[in-house]
PDB file of N, CA and C in Angstrom:
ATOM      1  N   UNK A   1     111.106 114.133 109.808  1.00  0.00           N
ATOM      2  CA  UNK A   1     111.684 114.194 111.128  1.00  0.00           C
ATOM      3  C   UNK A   1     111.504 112.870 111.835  1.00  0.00           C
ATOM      4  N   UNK A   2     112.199 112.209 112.485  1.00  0.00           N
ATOM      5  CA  UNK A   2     112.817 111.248 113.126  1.00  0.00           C
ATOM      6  C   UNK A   2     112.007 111.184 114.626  1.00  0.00           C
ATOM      7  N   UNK A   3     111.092 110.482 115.179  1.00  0.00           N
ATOM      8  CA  UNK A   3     110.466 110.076 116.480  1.00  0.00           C
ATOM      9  C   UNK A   3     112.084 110.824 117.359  1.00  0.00           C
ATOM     10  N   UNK A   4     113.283 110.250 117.231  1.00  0.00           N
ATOM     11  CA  UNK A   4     114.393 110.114 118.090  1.00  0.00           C
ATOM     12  C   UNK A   4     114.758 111.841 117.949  1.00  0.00           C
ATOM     13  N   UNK A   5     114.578 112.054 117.094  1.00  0.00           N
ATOM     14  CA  UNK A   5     115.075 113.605 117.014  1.00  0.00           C
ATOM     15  C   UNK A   5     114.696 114.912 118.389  1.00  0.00           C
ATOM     16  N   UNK A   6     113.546 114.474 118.825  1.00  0.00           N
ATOM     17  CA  UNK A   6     112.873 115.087 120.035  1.00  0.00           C
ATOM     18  C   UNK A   6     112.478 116.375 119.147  1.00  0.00           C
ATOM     19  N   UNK A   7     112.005 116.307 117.985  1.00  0.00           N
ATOM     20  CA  UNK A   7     110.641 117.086 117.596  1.00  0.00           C
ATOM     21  C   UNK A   7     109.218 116.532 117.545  1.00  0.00           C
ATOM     22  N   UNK A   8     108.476 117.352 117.224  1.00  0.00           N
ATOM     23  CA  UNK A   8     107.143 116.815 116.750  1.00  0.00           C
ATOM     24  C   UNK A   8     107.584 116.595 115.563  1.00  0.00           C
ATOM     25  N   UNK A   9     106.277 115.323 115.125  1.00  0.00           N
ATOM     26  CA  UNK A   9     105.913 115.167 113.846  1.00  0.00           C
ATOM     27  C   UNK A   9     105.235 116.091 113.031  1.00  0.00           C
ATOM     28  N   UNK A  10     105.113 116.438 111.434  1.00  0.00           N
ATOM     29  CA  UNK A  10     104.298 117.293 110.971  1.00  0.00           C
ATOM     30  C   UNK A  10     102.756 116.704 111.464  1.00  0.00           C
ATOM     31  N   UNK A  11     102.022 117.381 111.534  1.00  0.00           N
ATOM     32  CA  UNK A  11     100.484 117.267 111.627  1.00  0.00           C
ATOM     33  C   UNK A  11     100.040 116.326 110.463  1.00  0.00           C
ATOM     34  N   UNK A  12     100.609 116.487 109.396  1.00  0.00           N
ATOM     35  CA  UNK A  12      99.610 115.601 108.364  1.00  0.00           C
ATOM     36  C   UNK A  12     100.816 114.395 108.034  1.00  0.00           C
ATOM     37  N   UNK A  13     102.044 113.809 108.823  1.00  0.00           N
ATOM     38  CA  UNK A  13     102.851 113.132 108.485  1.00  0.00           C
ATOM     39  C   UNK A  13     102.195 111.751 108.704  1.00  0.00           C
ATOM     40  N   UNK A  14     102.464 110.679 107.987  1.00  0.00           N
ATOM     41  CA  UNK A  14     101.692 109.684 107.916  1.00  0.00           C
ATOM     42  C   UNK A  14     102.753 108.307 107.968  1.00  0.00           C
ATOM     43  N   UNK A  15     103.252 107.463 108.485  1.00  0.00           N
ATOM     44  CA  UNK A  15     103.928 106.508 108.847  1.00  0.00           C
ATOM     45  C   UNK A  15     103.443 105.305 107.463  1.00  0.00           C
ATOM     46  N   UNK A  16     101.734 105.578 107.119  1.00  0.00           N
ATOM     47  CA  UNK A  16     101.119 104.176 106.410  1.00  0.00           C
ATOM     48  C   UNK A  16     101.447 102.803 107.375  1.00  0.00           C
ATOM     49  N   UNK A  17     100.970 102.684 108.473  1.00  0.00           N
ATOM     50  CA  UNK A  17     101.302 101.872 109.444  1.00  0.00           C
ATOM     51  C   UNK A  17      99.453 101.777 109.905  1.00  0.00           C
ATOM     52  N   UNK A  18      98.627 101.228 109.411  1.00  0.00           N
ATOM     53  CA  UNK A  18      97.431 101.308 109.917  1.00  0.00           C
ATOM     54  C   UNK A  18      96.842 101.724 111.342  1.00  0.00           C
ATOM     55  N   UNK A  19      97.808 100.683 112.124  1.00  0.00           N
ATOM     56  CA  UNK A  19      98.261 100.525 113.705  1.00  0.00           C
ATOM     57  C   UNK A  19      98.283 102.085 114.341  1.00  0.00           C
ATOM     58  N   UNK A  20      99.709 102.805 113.329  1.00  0.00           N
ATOM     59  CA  UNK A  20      99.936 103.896 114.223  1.00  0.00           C
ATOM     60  C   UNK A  20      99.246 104.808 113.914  1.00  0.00           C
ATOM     61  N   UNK A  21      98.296 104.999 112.780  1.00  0.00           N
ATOM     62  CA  UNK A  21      97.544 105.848 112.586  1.00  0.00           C
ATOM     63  C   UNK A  21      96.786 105.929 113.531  1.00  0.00           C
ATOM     64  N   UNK A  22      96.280 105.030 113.806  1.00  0.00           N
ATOM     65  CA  UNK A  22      94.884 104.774 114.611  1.00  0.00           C
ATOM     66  C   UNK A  22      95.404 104.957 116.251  1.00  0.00           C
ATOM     67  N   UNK A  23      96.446 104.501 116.664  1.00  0.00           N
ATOM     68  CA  UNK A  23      96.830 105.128 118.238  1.00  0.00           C
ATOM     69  C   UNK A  23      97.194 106.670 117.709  1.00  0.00           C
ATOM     70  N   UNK A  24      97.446 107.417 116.502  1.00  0.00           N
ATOM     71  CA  UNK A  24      97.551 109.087 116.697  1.00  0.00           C
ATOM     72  C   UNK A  24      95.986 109.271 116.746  1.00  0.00           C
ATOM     73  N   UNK A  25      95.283 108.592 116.321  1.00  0.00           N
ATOM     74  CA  UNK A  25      93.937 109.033 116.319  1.00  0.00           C
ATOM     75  C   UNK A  25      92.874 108.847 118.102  1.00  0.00           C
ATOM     76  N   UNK A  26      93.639 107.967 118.602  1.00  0.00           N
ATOM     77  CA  UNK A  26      92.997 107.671 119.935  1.00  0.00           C
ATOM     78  C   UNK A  26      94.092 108.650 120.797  1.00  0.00           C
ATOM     79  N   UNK A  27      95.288 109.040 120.548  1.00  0.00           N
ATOM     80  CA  UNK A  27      95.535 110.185 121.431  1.00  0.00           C
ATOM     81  C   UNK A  27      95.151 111.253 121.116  1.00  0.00           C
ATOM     82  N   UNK A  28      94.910 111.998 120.170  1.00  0.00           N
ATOM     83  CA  UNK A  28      94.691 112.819 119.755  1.00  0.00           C
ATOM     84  C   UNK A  28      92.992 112.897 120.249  1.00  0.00           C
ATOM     85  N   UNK A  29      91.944 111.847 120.468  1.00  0.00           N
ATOM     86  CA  UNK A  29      91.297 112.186 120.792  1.00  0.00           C
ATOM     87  C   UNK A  29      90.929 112.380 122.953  1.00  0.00           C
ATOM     88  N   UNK A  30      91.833 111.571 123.292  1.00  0.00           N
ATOM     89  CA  UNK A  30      92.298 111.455 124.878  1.00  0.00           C
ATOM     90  C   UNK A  30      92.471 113.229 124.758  1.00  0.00           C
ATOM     91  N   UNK A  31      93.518 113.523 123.855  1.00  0.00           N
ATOM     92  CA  UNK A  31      93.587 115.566 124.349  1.00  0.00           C
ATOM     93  C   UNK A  31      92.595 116.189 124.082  1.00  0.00           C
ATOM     94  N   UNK A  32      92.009 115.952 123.490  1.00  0.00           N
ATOM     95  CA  UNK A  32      90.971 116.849 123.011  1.00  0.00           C
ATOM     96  C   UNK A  32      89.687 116.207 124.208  1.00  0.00           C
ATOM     97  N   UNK A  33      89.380 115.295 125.079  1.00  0.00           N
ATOM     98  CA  UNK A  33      88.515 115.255 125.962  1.00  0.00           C
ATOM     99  C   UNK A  33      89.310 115.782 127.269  1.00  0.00           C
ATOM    100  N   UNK A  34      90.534 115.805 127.391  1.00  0.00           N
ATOM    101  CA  UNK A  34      91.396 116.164 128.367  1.00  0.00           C
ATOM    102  C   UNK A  34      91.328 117.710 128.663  1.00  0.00           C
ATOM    103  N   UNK A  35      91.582 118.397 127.603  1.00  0.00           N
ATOM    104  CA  UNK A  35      90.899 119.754 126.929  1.00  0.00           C
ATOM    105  C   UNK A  35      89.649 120.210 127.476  1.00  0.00           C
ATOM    106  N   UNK A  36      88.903 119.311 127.237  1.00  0.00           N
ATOM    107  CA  UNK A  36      87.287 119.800 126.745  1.00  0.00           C
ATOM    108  C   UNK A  36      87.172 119.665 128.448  1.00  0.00           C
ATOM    109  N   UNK A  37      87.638 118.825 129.584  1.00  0.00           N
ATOM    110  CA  UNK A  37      87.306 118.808 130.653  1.00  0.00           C
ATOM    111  C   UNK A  37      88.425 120.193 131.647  1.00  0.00           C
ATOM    112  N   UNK A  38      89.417 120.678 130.932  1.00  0.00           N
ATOM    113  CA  UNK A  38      89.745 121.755 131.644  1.00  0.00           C
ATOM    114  C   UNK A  38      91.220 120.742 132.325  1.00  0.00           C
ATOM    115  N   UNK A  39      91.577 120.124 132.411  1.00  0.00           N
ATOM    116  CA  UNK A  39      92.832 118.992 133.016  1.00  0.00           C
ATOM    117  C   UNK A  39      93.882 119.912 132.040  1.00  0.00           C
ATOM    118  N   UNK A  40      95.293 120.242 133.196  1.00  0.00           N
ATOM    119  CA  UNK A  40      96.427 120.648 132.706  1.00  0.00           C
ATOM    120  C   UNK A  40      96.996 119.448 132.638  1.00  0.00           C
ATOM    121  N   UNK A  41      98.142 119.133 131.592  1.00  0.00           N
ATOM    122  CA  UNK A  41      99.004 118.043 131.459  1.00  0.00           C
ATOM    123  C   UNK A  41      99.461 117.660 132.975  1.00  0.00           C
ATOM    124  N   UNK A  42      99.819 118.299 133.519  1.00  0.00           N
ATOM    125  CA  UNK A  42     100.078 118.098 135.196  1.00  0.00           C
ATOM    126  C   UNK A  42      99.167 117.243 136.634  1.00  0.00           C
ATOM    127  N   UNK A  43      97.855 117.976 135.828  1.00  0.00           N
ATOM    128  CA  UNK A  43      97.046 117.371 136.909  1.00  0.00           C
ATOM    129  C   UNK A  43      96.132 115.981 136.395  1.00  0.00           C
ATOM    130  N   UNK A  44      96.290 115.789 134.903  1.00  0.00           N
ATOM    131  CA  UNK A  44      95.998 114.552 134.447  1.00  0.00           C
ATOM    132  C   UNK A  44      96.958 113.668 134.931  1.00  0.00           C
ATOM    133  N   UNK A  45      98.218 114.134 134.255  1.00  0.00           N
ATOM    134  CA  UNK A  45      99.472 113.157 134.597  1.00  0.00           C
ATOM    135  C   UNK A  45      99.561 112.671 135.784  1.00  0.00           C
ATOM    136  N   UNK A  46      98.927 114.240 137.045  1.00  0.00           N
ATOM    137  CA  UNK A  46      98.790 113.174 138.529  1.00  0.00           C
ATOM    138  C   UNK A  46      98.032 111.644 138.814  1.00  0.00           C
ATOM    139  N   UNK A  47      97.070 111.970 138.237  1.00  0.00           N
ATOM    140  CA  UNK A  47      95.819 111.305 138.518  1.00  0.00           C
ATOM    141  C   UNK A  47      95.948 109.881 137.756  1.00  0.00           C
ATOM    142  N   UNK A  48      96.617 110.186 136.468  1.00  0.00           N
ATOM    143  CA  UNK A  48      97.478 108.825 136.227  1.00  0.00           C
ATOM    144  C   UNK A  48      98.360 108.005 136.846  1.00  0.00           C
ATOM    145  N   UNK A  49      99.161 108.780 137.509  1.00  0.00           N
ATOM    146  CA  UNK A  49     100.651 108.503 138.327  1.00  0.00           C
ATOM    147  C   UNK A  49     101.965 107.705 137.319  1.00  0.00           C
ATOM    148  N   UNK A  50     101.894 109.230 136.537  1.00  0.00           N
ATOM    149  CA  UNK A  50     103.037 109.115 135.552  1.00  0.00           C
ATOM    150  C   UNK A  50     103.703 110.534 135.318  1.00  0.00           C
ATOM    151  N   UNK A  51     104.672 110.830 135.285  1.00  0.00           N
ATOM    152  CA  UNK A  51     105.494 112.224 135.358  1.00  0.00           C
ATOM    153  C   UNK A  51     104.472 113.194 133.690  1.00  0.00           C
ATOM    154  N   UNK A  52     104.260 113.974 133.897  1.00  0.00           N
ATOM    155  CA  UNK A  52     103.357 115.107 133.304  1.00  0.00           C
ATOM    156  C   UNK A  52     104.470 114.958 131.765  1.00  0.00           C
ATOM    157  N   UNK A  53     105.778 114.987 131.588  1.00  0.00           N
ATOM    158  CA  UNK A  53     106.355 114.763 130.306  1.00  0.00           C
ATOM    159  C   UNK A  53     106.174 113.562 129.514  1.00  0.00           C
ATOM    160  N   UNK A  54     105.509 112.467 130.242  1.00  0.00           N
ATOM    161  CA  UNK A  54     105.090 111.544 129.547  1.00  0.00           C
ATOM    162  C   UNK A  54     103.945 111.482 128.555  1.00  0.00           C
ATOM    163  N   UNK A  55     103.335 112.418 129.059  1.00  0.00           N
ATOM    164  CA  UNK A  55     101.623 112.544 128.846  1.00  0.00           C
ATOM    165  C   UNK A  55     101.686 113.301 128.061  1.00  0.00           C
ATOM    166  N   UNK A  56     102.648 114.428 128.117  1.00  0.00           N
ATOM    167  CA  UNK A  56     103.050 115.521 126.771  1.00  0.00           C
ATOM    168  C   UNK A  56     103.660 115.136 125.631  1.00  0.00           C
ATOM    169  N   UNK A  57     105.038 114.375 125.730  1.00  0.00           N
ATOM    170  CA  UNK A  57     105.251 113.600 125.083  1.00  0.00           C
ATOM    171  C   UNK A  57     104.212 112.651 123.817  1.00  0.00           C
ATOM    172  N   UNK A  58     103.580 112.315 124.548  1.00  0.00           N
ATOM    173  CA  UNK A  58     102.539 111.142 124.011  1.00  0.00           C
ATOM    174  C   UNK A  58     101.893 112.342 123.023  1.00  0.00           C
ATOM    175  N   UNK A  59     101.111 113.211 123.386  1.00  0.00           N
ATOM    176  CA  UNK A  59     100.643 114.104 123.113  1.00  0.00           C
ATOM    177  C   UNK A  59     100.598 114.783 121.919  1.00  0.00           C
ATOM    178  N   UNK A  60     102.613 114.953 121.839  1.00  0.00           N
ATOM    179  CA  UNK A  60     102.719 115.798 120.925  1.00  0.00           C
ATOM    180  C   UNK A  60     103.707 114.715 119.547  1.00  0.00           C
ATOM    181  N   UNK A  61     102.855 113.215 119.512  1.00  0.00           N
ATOM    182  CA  UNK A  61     103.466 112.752 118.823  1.00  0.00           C
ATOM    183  C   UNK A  61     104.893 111.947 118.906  1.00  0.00           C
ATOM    184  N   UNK A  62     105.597 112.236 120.373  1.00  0.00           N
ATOM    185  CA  UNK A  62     107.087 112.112 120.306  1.00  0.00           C
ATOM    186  C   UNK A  62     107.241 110.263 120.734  1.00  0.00           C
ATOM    187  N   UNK A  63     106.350 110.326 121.310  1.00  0.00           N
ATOM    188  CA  UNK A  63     106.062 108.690 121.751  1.00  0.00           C
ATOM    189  C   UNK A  63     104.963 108.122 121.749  1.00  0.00           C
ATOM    190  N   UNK A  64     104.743 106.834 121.689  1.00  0.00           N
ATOM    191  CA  UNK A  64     103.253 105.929 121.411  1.00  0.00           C
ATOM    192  C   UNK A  64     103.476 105.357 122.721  1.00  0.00           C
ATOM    193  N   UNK A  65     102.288 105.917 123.433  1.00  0.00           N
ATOM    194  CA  UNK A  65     101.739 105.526 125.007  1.00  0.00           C
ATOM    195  C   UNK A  65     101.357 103.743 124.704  1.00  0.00           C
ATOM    196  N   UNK A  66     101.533 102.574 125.954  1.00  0.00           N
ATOM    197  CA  UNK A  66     101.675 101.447 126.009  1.00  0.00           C
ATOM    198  C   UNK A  66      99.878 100.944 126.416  1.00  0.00           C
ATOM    199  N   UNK A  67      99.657 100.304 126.263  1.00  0.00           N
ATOM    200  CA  UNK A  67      98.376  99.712 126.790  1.00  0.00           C
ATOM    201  C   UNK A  67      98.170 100.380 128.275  1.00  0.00           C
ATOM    202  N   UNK A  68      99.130 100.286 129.032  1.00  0.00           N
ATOM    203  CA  UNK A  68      98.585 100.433 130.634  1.00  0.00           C
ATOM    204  C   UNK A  68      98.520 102.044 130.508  1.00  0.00           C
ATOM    205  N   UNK A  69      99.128 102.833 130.011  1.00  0.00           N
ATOM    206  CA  UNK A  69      99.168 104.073 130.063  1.00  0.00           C
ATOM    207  C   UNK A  69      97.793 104.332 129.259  1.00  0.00           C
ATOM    208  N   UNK A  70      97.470 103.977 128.221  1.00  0.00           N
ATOM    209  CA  UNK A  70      96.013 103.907 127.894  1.00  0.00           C
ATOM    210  C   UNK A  70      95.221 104.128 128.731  1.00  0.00           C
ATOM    211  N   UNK A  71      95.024 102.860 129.483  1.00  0.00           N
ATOM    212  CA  UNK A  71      93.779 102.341 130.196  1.00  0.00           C
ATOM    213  C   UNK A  71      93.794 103.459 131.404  1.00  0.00           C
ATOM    214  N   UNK A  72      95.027 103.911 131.923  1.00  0.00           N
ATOM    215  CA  UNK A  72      95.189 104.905 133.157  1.00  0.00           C
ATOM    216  C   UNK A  72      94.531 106.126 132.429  1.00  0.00           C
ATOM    217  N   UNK A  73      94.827 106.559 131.554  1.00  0.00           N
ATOM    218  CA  UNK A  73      94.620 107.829 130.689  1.00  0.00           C
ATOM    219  C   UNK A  73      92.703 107.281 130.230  1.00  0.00           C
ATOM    220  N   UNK A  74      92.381 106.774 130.174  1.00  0.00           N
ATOM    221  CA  UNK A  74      90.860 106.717 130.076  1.00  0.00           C
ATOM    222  C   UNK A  74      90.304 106.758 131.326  1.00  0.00           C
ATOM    223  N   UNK A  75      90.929 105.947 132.376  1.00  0.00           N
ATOM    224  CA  UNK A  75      90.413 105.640 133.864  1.00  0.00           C
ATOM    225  C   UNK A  75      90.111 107.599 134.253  1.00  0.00           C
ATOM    226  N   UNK A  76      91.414 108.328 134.287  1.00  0.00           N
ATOM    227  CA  UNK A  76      91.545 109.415 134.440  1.00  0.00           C
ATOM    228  C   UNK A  76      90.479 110.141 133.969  1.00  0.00           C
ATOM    229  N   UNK A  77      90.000 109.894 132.023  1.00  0.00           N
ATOM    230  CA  UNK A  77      89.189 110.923 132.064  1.00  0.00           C
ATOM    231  C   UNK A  77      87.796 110.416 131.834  1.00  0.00           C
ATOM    232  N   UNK A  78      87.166 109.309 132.470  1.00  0.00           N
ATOM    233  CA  UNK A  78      86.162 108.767 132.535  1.00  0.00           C
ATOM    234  C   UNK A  78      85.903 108.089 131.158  1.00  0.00           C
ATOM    235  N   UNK A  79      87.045 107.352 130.374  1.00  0.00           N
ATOM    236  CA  UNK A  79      86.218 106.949 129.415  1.00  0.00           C
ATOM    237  C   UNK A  79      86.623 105.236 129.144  1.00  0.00           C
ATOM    238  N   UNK A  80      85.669 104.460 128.278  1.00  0.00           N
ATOM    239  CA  UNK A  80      86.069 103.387 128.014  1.00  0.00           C
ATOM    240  C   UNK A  80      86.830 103.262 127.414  1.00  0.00           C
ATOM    241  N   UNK A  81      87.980 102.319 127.413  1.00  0.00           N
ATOM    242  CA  UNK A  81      88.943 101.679 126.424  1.00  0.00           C
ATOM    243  C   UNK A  81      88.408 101.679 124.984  1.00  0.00           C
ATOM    244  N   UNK A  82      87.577 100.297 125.588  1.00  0.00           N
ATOM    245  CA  UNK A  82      86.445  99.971 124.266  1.00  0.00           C
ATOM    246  C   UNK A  82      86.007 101.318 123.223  1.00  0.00           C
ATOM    247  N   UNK A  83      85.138 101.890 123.907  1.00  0.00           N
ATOM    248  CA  UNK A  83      84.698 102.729 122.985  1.00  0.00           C
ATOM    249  C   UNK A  83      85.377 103.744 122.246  1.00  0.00           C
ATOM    250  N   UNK A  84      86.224 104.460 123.127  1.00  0.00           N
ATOM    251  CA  UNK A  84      87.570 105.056 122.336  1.00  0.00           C
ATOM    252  C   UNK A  84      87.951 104.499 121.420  1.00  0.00           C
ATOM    253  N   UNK A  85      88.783 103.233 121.319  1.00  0.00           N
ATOM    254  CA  UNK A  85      89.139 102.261 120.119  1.00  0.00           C
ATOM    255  C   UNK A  85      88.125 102.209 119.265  1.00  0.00           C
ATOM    256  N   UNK A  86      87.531 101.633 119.138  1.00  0.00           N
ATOM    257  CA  UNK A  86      85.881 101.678 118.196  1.00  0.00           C
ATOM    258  C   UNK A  86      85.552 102.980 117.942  1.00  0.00           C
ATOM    259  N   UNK A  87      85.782 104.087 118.747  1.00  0.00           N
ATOM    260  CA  UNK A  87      85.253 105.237 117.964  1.00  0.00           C
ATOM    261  C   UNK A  87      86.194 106.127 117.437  1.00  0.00           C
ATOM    262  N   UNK A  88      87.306 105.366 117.054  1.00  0.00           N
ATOM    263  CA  UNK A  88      88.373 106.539 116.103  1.00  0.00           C
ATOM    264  C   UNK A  88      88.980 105.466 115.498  1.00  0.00           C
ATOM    265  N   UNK A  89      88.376 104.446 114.609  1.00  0.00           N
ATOM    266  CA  UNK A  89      88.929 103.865 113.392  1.00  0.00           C
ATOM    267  C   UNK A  89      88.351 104.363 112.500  1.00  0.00           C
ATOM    268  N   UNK A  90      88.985 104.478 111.726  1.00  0.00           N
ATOM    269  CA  UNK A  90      89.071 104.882 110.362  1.00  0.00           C
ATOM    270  C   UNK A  90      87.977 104.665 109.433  1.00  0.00           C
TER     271      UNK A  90
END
């Protein structure tokens, strides 16, 4: 399936792109602390100040969030850039 298609990707689909592995691995871990703190896609997305389909989007694979959307999306859930990156390579 095709990024453009407006599905998800399979769960175990793999690009072999080192790069994009590793940003599915730093969003994937942004939801799962997003999760773990109780934040609906809505009220993260506020606190970012980015429309809540962006953040889902990102989320569910359909798009690769940009540096600034990063750094907002850590600011949001208290975490470092740094350490995120460093703690989901491979």
């Amino acid at each position: 399936m095709s990024l453009r298609s407006g599905k998800s990707l399979p769960k175990d689909f793999s690009s072999g792109d080192p790069d994009e592995e590793h940003l599915r691995r730093i969003v994937s871990a942004l939801k799962k602390e997003r999760l773990r703190n109780g934040l609906t896609l809505r009220k993260l997305s506020a606190e970012m100040g980015v429309d809540f389909t962006h953040v889902s989007r990102s989320e569910r694979g359909l798009s690769q969030p940009g540096l600034v959307i990063l750094m907002r999306w850590c600011r949001a859930l208290n975490l470092e850039i740094e350490s995120l990156i460093r703690d989901t390579r491979a």
